[in-house]
N, C-alpha and C. Protein backbone atom coordinates (compact mmCIF):
# COMPACT_ATOMS: atom_id res chain seq x y z
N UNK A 1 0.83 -1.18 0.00
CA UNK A 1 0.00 0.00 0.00
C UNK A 1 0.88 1.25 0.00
N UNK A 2 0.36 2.02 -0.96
CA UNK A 2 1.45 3.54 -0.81
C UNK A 2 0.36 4.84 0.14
N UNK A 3 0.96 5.71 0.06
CA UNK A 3 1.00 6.69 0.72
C UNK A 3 -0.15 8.01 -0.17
N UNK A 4 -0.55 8.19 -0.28
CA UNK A 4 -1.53 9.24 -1.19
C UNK A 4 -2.19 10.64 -0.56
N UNK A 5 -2.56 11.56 -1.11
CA UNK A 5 -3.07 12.59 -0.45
C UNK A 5 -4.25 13.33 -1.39
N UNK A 6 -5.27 13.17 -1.51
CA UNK A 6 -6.59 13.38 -2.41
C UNK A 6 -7.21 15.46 -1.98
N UNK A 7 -7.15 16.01 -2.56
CA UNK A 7 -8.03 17.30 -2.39
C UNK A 7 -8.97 17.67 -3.57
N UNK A 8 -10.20 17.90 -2.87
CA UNK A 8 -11.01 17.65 -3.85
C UNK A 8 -11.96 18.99 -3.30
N UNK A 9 -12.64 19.69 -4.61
CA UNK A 9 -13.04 20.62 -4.14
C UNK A 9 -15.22 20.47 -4.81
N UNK A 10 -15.65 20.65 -3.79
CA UNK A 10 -17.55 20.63 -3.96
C UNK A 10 -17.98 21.55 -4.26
N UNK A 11 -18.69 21.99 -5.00
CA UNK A 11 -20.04 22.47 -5.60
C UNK A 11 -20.60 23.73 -3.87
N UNK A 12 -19.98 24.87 -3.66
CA UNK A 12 -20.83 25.67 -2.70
C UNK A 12 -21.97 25.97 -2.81
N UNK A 13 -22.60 25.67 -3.93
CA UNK A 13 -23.48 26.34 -4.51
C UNK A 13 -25.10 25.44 -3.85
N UNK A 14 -24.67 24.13 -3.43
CA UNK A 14 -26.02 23.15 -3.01
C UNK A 14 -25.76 23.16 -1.40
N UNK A 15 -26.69 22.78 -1.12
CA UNK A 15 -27.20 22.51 0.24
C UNK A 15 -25.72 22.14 1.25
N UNK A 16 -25.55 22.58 2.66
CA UNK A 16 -24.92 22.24 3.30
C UNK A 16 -24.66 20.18 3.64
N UNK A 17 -25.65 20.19 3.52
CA UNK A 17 -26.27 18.35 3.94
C UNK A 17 -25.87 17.95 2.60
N UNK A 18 -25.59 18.62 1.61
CA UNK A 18 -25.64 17.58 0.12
C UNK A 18 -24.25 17.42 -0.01
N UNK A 19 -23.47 18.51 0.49
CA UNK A 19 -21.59 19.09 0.51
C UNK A 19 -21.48 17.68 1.29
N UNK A 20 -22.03 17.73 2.23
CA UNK A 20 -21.52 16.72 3.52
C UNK A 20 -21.94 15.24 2.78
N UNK A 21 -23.27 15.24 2.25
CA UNK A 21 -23.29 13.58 1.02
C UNK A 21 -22.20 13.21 0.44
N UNK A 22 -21.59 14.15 -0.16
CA UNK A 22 -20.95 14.47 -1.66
C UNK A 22 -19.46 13.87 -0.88
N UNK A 23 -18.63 14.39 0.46
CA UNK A 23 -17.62 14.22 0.72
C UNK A 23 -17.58 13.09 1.09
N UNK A 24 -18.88 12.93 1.90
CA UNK A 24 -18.73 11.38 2.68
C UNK A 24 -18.75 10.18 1.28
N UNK A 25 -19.34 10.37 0.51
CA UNK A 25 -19.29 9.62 -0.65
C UNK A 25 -18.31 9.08 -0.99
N UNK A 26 -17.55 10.00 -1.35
CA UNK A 26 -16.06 10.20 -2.33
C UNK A 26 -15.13 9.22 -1.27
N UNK A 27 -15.01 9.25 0.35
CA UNK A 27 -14.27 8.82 0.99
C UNK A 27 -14.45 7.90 1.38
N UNK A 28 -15.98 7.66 1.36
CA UNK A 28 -15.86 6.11 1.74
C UNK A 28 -15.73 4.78 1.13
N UNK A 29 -15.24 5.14 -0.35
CA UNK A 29 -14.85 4.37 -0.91
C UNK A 29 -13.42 3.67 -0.75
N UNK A 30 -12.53 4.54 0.07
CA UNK A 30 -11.28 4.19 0.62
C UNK A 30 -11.21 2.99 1.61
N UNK A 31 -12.52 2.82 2.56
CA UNK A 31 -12.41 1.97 3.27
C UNK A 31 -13.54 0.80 2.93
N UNK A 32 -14.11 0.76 1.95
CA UNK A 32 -14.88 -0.21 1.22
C UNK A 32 -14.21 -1.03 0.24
N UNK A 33 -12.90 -0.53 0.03
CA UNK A 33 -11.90 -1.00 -0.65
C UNK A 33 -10.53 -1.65 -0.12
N UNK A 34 -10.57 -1.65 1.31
CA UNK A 34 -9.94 -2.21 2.28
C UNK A 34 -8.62 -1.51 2.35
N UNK A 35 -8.97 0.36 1.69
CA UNK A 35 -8.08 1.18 2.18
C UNK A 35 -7.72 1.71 3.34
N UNK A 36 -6.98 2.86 3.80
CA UNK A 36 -7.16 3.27 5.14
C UNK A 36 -6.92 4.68 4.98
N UNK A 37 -7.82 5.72 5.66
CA UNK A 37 -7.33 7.16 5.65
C UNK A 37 -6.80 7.27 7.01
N UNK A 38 -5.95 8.18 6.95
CA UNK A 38 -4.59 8.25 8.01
C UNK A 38 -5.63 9.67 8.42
N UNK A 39 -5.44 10.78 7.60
CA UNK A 39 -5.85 11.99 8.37
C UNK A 39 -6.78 12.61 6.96
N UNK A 40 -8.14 13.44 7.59
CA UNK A 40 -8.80 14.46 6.58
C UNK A 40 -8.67 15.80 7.73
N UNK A 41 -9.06 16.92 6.48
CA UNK A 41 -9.40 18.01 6.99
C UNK A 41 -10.62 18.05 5.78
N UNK A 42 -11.40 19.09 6.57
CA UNK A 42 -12.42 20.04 5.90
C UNK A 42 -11.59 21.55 6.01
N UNK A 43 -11.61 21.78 5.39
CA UNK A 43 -11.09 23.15 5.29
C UNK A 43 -11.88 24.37 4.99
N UNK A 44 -13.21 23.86 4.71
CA UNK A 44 -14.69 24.93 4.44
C UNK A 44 -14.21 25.63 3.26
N UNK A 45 -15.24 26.99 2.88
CA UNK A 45 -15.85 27.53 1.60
C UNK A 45 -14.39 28.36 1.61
N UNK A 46 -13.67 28.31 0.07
CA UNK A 46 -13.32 29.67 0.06
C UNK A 46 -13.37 29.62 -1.79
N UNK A 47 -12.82 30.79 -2.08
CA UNK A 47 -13.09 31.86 -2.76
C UNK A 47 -12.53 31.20 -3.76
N UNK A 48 -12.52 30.50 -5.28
CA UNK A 48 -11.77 29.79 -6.28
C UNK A 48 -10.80 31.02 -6.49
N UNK A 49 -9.54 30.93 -7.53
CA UNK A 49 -8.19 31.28 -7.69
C UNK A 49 -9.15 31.90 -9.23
N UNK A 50 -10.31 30.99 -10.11
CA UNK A 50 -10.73 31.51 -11.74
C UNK A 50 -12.09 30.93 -11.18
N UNK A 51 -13.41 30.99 -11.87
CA UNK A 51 -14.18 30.26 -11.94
C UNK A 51 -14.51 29.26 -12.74
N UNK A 52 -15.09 28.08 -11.99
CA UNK A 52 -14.67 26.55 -12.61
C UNK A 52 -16.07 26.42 -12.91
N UNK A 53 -16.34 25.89 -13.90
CA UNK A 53 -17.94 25.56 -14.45
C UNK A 53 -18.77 26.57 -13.38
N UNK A 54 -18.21 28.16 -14.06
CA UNK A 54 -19.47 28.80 -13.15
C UNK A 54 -19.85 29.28 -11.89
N UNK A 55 -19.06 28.60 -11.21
CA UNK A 55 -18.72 28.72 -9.98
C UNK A 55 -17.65 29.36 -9.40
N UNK A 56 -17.81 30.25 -8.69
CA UNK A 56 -16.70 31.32 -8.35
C UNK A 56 -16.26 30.97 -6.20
N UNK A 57 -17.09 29.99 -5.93
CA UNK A 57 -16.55 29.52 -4.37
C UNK A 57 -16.84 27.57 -4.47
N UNK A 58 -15.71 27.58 -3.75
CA UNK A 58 -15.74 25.46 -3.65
C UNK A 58 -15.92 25.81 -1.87
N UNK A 59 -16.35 24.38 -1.51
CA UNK A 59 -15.78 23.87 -0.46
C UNK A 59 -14.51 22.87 -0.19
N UNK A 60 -13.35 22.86 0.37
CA UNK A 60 -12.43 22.01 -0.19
C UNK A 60 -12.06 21.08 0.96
N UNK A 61 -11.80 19.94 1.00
CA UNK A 61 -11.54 18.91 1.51
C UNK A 61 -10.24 18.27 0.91
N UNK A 62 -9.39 17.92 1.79
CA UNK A 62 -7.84 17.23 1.90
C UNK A 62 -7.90 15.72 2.78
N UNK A 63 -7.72 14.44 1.78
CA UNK A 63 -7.64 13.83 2.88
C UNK A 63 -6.36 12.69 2.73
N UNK A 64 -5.73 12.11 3.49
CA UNK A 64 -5.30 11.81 3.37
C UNK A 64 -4.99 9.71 3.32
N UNK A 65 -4.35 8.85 2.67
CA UNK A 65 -4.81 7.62 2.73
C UNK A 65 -3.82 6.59 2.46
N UNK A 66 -3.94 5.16 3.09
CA UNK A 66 -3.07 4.24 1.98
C UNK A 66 -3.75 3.74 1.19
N UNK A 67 -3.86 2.96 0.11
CA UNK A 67 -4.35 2.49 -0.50
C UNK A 67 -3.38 1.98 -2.04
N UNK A 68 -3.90 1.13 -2.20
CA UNK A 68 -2.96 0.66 -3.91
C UNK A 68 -3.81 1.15 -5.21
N UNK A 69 -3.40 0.98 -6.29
CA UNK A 69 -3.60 1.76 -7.58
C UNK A 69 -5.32 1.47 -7.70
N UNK A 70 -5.77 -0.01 -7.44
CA UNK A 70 -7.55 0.04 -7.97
C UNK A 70 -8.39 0.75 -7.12
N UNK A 71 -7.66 1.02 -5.95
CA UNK A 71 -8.28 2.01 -4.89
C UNK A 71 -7.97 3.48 -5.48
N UNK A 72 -7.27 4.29 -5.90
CA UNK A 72 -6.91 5.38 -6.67
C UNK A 72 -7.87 5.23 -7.33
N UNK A 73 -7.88 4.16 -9.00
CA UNK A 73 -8.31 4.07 -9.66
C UNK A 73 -9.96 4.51 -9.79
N UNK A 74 -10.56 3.78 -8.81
CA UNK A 74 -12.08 4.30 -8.18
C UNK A 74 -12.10 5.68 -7.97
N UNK A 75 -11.38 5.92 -6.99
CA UNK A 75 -11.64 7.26 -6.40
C UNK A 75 -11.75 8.15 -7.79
N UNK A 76 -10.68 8.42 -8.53
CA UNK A 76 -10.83 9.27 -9.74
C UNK A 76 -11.94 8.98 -10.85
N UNK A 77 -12.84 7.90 -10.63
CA UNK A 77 -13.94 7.92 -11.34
C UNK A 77 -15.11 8.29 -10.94
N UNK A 78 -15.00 8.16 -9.60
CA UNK A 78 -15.95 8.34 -8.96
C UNK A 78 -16.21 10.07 -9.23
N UNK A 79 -14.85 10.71 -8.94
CA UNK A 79 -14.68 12.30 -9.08
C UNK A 79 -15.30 12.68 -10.05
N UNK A 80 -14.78 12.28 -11.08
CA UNK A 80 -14.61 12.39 -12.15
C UNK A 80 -16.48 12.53 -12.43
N UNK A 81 -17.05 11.56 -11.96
CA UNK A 81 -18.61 11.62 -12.17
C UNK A 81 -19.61 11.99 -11.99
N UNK A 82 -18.99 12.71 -10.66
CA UNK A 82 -20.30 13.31 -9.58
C UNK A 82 -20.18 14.73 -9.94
N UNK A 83 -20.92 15.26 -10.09
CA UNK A 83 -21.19 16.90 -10.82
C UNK A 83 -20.83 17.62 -10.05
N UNK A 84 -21.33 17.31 -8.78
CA UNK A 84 -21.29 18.25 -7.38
C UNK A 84 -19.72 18.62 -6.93
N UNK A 85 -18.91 17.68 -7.26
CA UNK A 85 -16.75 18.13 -7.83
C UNK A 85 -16.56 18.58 -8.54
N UNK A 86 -16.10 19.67 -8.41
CA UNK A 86 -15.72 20.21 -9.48
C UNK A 86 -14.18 20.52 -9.71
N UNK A 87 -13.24 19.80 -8.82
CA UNK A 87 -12.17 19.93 -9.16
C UNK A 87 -11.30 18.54 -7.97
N UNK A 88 -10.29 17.63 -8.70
CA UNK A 88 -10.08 16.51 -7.90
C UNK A 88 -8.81 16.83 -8.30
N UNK A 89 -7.61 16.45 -7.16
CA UNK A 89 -6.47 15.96 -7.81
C UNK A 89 -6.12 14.85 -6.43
N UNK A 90 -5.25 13.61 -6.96
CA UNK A 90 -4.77 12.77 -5.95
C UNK A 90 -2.93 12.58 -6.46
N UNK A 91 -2.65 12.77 -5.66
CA UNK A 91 -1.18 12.70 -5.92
C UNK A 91 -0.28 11.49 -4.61
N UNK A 92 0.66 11.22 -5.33
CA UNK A 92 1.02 9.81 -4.24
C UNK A 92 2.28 10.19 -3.43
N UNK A 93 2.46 10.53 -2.49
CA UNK A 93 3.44 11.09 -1.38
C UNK A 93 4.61 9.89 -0.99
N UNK A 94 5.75 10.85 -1.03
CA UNK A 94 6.92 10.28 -1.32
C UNK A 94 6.94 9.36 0.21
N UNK A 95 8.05 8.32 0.12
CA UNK A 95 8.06 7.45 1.59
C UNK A 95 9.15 8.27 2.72
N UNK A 96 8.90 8.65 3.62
CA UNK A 96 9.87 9.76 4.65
C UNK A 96 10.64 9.26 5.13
């Protein structure tokens, strides 16, 4: 299992309760996959850098995980699918 770190940014624009669907979603695929998250943050609403499909504020979430490549693999489809993301990146963290 490697080391990974996922930030993914939601849709401000829907319901507080739907933000909170939307994250719990995305993450619990890590441990349905017999991954493990080490640490998340919520980091709440801020202000996008351009606007992304329209949207000029995300909510952003950082979390962190082990997991191997078909566990990745999910996660970025999953992103990739749900409307309510509008911006994913997962990158794999070096061993310390």
């Amino acid at each position: 299992m490697n080391k990974y770190e996922m930030m993914f940014i939601v849709k401000a624009t829907i319901d507080e309760e739907s933000i909170s669907k939307c994250a719990e979603a995305l993450k619990s695929v890590i441990p349905s996959m017999k991954g493990e998250i080490t640490d998340e943050k919520d980091l709440g609403q801020k202000k996008l850098a351009y606007p992304i499909k329209k949207e000029v504020t995300g909510h952003y979430y950082v979390v962190n995980f082990n997991a191997n490549s078909e566990i990745v693999n999910e996660l970025d489809r999953k992103a990739r699918i749900d409307e309510n993301i509008i911006r994913h990146m997962i990158i794999r963290l070096d061993e310390e």
